[in-house]
C-alpha atoms as a PDB file:
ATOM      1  CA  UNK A   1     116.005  87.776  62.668  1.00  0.00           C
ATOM      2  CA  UNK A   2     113.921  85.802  65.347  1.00  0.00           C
ATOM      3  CA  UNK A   3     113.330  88.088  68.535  1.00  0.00           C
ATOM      4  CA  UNK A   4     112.649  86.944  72.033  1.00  0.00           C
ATOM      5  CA  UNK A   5     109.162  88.432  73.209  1.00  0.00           C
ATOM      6  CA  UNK A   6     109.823  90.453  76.485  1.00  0.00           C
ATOM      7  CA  UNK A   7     105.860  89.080  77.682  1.00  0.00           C
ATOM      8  CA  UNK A   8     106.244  87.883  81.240  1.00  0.00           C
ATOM      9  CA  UNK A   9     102.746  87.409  82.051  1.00  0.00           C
ATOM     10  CA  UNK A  10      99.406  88.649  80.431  1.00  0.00           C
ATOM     11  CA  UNK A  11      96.162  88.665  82.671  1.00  0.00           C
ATOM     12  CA  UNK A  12      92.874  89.976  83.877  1.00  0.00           C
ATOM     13  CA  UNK A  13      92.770  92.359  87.067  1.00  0.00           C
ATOM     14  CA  UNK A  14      91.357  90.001  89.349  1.00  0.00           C
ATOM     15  CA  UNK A  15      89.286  91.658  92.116  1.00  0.00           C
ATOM     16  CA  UNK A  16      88.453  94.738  90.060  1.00  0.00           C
ATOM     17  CA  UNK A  17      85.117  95.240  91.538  1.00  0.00           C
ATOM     18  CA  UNK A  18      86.261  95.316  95.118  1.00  0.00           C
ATOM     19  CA  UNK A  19      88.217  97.820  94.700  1.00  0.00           C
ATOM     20  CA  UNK A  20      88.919 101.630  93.537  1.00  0.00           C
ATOM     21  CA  UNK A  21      88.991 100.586  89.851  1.00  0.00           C
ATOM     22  CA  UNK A  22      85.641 102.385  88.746  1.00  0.00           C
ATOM     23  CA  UNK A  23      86.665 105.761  90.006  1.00  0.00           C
ATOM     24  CA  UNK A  24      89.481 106.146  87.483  1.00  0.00           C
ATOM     25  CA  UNK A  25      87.973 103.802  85.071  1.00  0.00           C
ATOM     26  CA  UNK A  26      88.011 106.558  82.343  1.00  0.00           C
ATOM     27  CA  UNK A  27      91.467 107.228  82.991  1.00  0.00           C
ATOM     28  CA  UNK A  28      92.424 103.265  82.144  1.00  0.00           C
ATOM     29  CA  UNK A  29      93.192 103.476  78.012  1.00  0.00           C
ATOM     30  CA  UNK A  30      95.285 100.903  76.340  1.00  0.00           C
ATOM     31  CA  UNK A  31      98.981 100.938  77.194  1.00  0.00           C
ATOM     32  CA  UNK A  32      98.168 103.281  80.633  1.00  0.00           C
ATOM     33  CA  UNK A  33     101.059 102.115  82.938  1.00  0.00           C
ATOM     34  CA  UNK A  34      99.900 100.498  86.503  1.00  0.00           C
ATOM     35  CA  UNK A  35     102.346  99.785  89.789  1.00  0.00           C
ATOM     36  CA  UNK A  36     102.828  96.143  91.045  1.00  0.00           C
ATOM     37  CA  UNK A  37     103.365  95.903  94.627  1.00  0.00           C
ATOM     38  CA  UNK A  38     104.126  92.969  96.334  1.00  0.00           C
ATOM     39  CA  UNK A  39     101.798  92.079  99.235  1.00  0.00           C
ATOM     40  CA  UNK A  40     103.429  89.325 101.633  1.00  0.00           C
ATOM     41  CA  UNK A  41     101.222  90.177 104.710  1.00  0.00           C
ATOM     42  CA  UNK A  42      98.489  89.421 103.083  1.00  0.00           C
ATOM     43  CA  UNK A  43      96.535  86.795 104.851  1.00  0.00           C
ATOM     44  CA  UNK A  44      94.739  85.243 101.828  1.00  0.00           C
ATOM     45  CA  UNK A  45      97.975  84.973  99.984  1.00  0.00           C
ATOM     46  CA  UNK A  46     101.502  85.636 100.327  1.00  0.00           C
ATOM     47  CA  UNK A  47     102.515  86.146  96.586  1.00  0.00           C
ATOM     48  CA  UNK A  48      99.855  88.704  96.533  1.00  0.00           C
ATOM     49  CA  UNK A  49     100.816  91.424  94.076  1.00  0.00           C
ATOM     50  CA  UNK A  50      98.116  94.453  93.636  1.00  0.00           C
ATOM     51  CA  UNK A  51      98.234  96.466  91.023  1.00  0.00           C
ATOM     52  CA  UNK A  52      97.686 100.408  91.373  1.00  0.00           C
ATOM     53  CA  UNK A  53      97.227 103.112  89.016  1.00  0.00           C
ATOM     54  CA  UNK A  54      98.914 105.969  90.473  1.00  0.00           C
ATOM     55  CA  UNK A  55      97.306 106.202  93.933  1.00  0.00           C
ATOM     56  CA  UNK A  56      94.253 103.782  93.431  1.00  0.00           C
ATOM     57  CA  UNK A  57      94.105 100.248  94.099  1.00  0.00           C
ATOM     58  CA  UNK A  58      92.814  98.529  90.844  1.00  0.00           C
ATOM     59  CA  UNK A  59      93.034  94.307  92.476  1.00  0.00           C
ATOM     60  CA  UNK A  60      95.530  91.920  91.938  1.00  0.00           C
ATOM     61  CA  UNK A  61      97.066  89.749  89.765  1.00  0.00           C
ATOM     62  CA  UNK A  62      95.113  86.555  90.036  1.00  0.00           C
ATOM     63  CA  UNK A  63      96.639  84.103  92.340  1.00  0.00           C
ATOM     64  CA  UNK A  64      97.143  81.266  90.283  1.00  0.00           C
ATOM     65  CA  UNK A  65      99.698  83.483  88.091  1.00  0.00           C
ATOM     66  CA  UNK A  66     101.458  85.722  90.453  1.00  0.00           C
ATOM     67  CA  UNK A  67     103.956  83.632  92.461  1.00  0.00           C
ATOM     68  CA  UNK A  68     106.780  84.618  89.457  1.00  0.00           C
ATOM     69  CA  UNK A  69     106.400  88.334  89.972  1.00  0.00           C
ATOM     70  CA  UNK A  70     106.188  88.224  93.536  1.00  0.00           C
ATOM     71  CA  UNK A  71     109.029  87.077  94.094  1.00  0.00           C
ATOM     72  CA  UNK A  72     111.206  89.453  91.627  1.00  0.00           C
ATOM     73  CA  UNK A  73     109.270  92.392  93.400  1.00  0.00           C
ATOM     74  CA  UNK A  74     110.157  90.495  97.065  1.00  0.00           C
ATOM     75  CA  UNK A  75     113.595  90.167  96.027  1.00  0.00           C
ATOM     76  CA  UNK A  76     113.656  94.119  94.864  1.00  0.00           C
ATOM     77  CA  UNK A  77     113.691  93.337  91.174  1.00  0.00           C
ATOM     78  CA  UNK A  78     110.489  95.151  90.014  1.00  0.00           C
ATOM     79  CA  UNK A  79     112.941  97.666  88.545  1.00  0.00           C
ATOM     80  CA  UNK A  80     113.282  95.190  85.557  1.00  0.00           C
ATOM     81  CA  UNK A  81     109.610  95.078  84.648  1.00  0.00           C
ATOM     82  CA  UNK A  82     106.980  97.264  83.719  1.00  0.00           C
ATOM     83  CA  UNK A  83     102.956  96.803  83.380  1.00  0.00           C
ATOM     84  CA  UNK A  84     100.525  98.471  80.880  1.00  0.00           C
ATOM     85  CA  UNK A  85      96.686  97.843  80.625  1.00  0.00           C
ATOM     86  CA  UNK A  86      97.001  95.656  77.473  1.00  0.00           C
ATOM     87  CA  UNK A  87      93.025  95.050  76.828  1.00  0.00           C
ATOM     88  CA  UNK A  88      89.835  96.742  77.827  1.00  0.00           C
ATOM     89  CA  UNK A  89      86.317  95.011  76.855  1.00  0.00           C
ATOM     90  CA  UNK A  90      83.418  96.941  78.364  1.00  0.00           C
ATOM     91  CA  UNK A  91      81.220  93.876  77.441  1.00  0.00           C
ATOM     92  CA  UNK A  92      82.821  91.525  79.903  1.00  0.00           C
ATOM     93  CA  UNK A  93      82.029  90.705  83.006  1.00  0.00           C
ATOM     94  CA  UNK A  94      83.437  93.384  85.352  1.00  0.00           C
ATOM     95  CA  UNK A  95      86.246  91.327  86.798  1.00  0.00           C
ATOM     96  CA  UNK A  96      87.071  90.289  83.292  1.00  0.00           C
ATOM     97  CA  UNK A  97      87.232  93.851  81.617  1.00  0.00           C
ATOM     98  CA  UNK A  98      90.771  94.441  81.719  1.00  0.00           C
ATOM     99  CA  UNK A  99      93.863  92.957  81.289  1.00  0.00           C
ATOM    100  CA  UNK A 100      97.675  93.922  82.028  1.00  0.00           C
ATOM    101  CA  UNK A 101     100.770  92.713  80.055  1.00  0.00           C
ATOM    102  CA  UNK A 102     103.802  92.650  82.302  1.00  0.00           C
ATOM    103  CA  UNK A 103     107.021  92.500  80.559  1.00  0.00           C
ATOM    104  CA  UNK A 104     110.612  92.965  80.685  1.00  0.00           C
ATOM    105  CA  UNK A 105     112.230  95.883  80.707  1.00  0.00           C
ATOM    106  CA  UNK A 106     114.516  96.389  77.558  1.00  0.00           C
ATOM    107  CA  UNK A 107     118.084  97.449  78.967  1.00  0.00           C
ATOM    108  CA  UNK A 108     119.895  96.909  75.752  1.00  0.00           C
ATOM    109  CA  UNK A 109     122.064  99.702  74.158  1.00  0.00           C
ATOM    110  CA  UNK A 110     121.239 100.300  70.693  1.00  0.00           C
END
């Protein structure tokens, strides 16, 4: 039986190295849920969306993919998604070292 994927969007954390990333960097394992919060005062973008694990800023998701998500998390529907770290490669370029998966939440009874 063919199931839908519940993948919204999969990306890098963009802006990791201007942020608070490398002081929990150990903590980051595959699958380690992370916060979206929508930023709309932000004055370099107004579908900004950081992403925070626990307490600490980690960057954003990158602007040219974040205008869906903003708006559910504008609107007040971030309750029907959810965000893991999906990939880590410590070879990569810092800004390119991990990635998120951001899917739907699964509401239906089983």
């Amino acid at each position: 039986m063919y199931e839908k994927s519940r993948n919204l969007l999969d990306c890098h954390i963009a802006g990791f190295t201007y942020y608070d990333g490398l002081d929990v960097i150990e903590n980051l394992k595959l699958g380690t849920p992370v916060t979206l919060k929508s930023e709309p005062e932000n004055p370099h973008d107004s579908d900004a969306v950081a992403i925070y694990y626990k307490e600490t800023k980690l960057g954003y998701i990158p602007q040219a993919k974040n205008s869906y998500v903003s708006n559910l998390l504008y609107f007040g529907y971030g309750d029907i998604i959810e965000a893991k770290v999906n990939s880590h490669n410590p070879e990569a370029n810092p800004e390119n070292q991990f990635r998120i998966v951001i899917k739907i939440k699964d509401n239906r009874k089983s």
